[in-house]
C-alpha atoms as a PDB file:
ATOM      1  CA  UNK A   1      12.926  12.569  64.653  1.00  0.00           C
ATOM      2  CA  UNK A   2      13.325   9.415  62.716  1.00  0.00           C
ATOM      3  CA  UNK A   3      13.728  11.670  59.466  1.00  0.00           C
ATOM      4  CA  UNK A   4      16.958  13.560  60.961  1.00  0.00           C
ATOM      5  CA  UNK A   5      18.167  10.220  62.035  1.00  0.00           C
ATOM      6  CA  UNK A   6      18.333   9.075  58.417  1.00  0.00           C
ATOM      7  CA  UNK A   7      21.938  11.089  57.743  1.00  0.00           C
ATOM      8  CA  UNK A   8      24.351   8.740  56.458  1.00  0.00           C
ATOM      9  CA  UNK A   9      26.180   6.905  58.678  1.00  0.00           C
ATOM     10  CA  UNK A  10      23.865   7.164  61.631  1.00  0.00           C
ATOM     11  CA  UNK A  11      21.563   4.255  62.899  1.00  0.00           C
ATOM     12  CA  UNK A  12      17.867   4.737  63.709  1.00  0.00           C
ATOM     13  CA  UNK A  13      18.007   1.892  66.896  1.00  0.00           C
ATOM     14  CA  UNK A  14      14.103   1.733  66.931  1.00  0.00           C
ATOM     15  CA  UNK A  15      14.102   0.541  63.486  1.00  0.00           C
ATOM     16  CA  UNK A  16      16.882  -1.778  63.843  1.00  0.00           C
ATOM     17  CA  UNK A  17      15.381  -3.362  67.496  1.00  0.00           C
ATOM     18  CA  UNK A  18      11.773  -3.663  64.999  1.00  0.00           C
ATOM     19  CA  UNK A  19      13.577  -5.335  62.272  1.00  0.00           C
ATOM     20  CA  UNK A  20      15.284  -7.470  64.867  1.00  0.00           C
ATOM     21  CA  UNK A  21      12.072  -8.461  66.346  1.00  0.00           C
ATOM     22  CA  UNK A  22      10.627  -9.212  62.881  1.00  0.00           C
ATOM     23  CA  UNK A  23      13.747 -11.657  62.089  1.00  0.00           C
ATOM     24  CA  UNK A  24      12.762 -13.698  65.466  1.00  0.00           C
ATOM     25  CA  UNK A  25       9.193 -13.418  64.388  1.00  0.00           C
ATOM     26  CA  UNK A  26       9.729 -14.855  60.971  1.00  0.00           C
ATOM     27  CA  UNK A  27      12.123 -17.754  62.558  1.00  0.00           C
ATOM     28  CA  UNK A  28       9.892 -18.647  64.965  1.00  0.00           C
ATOM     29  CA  UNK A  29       6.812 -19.542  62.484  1.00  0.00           C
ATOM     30  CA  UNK A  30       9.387 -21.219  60.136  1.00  0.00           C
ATOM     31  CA  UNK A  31      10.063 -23.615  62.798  1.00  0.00           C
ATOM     32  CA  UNK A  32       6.644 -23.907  63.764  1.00  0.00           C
ATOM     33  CA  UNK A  33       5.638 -24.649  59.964  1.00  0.00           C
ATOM     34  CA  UNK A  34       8.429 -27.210  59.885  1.00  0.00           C
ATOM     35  CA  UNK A  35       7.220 -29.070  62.575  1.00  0.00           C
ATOM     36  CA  UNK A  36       3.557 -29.513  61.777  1.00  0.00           C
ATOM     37  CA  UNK A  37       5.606 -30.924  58.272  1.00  0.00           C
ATOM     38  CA  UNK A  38       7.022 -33.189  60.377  1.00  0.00           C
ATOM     39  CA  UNK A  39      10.434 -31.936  60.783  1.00  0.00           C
ATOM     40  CA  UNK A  40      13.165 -31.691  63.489  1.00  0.00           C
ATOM     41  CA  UNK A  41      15.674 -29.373  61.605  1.00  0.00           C
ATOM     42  CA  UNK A  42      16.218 -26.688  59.431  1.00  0.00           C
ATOM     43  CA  UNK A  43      18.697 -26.450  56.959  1.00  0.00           C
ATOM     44  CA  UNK A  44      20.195 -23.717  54.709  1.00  0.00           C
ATOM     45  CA  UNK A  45      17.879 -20.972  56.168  1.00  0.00           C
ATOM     46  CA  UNK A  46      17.884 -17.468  54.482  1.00  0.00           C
ATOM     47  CA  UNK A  47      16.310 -14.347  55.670  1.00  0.00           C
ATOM     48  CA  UNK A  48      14.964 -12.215  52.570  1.00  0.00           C
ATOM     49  CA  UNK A  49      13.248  -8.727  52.893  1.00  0.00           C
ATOM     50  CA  UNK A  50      11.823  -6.375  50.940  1.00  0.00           C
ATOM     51  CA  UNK A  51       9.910  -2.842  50.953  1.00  0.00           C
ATOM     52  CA  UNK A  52       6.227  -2.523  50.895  1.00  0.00           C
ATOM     53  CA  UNK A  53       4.371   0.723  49.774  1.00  0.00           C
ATOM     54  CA  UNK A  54       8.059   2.785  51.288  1.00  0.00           C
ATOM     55  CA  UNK A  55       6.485   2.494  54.205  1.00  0.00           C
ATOM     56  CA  UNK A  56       6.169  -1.424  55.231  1.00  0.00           C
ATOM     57  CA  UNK A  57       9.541  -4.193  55.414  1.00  0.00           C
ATOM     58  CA  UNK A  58       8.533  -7.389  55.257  1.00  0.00           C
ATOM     59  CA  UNK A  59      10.617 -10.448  56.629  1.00  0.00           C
ATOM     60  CA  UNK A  60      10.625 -13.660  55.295  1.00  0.00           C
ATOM     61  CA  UNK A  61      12.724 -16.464  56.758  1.00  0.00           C
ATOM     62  CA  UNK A  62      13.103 -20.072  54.416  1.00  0.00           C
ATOM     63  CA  UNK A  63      15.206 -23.053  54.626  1.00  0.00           C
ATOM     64  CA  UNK A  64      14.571 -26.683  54.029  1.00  0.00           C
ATOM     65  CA  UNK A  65      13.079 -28.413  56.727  1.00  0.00           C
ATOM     66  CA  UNK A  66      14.550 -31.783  57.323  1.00  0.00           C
ATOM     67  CA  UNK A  67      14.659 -35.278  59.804  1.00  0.00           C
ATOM     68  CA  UNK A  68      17.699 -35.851  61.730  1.00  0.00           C
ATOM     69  CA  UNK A  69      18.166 -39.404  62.952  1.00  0.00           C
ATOM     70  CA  UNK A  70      20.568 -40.949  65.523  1.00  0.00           C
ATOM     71  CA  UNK A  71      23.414 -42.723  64.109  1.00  0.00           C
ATOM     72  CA  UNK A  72      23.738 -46.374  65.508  1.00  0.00           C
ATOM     73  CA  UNK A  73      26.888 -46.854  64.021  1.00  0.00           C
ATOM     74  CA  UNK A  74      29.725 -47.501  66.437  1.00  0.00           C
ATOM     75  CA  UNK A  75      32.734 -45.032  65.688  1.00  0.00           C
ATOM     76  CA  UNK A  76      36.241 -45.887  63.945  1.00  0.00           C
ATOM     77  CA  UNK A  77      39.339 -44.585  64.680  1.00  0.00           C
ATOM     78  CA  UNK A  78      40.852 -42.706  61.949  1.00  0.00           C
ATOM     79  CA  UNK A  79      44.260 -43.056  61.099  1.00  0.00           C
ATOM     80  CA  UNK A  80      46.960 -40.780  58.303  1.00  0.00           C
ATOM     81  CA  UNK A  81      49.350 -42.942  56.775  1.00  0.00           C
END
């Protein structure tokens, strides 16, 4: 079914909901690794994916995992002149 699916322009929604599921997959462990590292954010995260033996996609999520800290500082009004 999936093969007669493939014409162009039409969308093959069990592949798509996978994929989808693989994206939240990959995200999740990325923040998971970035915490044992110590980290409370993520920054600049990119998704990248690529084709395994035509018959695999792998998902890989990166980004730059980072400590966010309070700032103390009281705030100034900002004026234009």
């Amino acid at each position: 079914m999936a093969g007669l699916r493939t014409i162009p322009g039409s969308e093959i929604k069990e592949y798509t909901e996978m994929l989808d599921q693989a994206r939240h997959e990959a995200l999740g462990r990325l923040i998971q690794h970035a915490q044992t590292l110590g980290a409370n954010a993520i920054v600049s995260t990119r998704f990248d994916s690529s084709e395994i033996g035509g018959t695999m996609t792998e998902i890989l999520a990166y980004g730059t995992g980072v400590v966010i800290e309070g700032d103390s500082a009281q705030p100034q009004p900002v004026t234009l002149r």
